[in-house]
Protein backbone atom coordinates (compact mmCIF):
# COMPACT_ATOMS: atom_id res chain seq x y z
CA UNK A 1 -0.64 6.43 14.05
CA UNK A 2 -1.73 3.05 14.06
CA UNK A 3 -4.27 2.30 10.83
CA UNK A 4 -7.17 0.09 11.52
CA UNK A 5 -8.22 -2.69 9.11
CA UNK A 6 -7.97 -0.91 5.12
CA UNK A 7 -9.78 -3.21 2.68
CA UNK A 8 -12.90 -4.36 2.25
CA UNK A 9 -14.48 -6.26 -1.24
CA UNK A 10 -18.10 -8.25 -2.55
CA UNK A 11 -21.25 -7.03 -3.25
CA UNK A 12 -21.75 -4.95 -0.23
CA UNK A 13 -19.71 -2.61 -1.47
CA UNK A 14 -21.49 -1.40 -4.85
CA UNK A 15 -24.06 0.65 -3.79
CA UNK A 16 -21.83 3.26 -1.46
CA UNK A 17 -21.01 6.18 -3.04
CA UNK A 18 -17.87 8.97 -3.58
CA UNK A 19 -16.13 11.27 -4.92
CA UNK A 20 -13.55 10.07 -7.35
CA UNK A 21 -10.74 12.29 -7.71
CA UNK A 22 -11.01 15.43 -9.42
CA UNK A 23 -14.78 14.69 -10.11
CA UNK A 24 -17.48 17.34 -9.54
CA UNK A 25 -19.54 15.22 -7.70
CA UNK A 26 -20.05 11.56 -6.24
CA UNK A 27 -20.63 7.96 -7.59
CA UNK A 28 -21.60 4.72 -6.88
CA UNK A 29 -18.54 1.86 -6.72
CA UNK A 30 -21.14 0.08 -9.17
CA UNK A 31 -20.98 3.23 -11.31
CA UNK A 32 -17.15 3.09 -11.68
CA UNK A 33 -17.08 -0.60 -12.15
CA UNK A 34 -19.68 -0.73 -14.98
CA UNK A 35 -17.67 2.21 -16.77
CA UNK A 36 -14.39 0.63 -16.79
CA UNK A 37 -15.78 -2.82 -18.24
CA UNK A 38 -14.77 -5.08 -15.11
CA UNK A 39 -17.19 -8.06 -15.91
CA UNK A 40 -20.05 -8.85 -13.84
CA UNK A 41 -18.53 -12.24 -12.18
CA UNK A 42 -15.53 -9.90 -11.45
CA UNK A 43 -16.82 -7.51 -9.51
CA UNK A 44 -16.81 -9.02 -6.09
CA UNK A 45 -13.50 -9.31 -6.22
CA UNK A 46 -12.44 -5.66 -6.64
CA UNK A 47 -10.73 -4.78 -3.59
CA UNK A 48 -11.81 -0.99 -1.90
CA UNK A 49 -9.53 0.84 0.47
CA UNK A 50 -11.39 2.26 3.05
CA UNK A 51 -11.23 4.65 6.14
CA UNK A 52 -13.21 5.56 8.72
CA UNK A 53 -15.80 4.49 6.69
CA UNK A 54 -14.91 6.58 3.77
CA UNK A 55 -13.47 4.70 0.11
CA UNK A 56 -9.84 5.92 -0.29
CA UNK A 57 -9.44 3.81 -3.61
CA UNK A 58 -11.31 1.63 -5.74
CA UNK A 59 -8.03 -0.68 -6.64
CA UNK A 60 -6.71 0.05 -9.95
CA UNK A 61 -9.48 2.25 -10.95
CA UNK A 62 -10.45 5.18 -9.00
CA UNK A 63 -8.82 7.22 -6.21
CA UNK A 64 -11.06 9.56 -4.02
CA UNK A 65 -10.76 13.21 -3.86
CA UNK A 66 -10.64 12.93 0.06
CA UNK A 67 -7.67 10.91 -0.35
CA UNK A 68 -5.86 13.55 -2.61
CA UNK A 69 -2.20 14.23 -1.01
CA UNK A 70 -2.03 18.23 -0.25
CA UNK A 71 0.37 20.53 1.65
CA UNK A 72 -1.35 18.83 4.93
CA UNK A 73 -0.60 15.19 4.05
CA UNK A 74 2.10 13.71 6.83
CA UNK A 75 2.32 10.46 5.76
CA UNK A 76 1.94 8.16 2.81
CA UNK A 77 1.03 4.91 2.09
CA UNK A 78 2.16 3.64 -1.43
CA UNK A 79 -0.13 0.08 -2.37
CA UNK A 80 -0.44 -1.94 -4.92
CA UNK A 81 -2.83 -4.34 -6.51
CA UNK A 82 -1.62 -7.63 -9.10
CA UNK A 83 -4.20 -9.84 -11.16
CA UNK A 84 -3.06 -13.76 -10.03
CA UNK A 85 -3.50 -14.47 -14.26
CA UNK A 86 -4.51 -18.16 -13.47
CA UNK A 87 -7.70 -16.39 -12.03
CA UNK A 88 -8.89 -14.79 -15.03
């Protein structure tokens, strides 16, 4: 199954909400960002995985529950996210 176009980042972003995994209910990407201390002029550059409108993963912080693997899961995709240092 082809995938169509996974990540999205910047300000846009912030206000959607979802459920991280294992939470009891949703949250706002701003929410999640604020909590795990990721500084203000940061921010925009925190890259979201996203399908069919829904986030998968905030990178490096937060996985969604609707992206939990389960009996049902077929395929994988295994991704990874690096901080360039010099950027910091």
């Amino acid at each position: 199954m082809p995938l169509e176009p996974l990540c999205g980042f910047g300000a846009g972003f912030r206000a959607i909400a979802f459920t991280p995994l294992g939470a009891a209910g949703s949250r706002k990407v701003q929410d999640i960002l604020i909590d795990a201390r990721v500084p203000k002029w940061c921010r925009d550059r925190v890259v979201l995985v996203v399908r069919d409108h829904a986030i998968l993963w905030v990178a490096g912080l937060a996985s969604a529950e609707n992206a939990r693997i389960g009996r049902d899961t077929r395929a994988v995709v295994r991704l990874s996210v690096e901080t360039d240092p010099g950027e910091l």
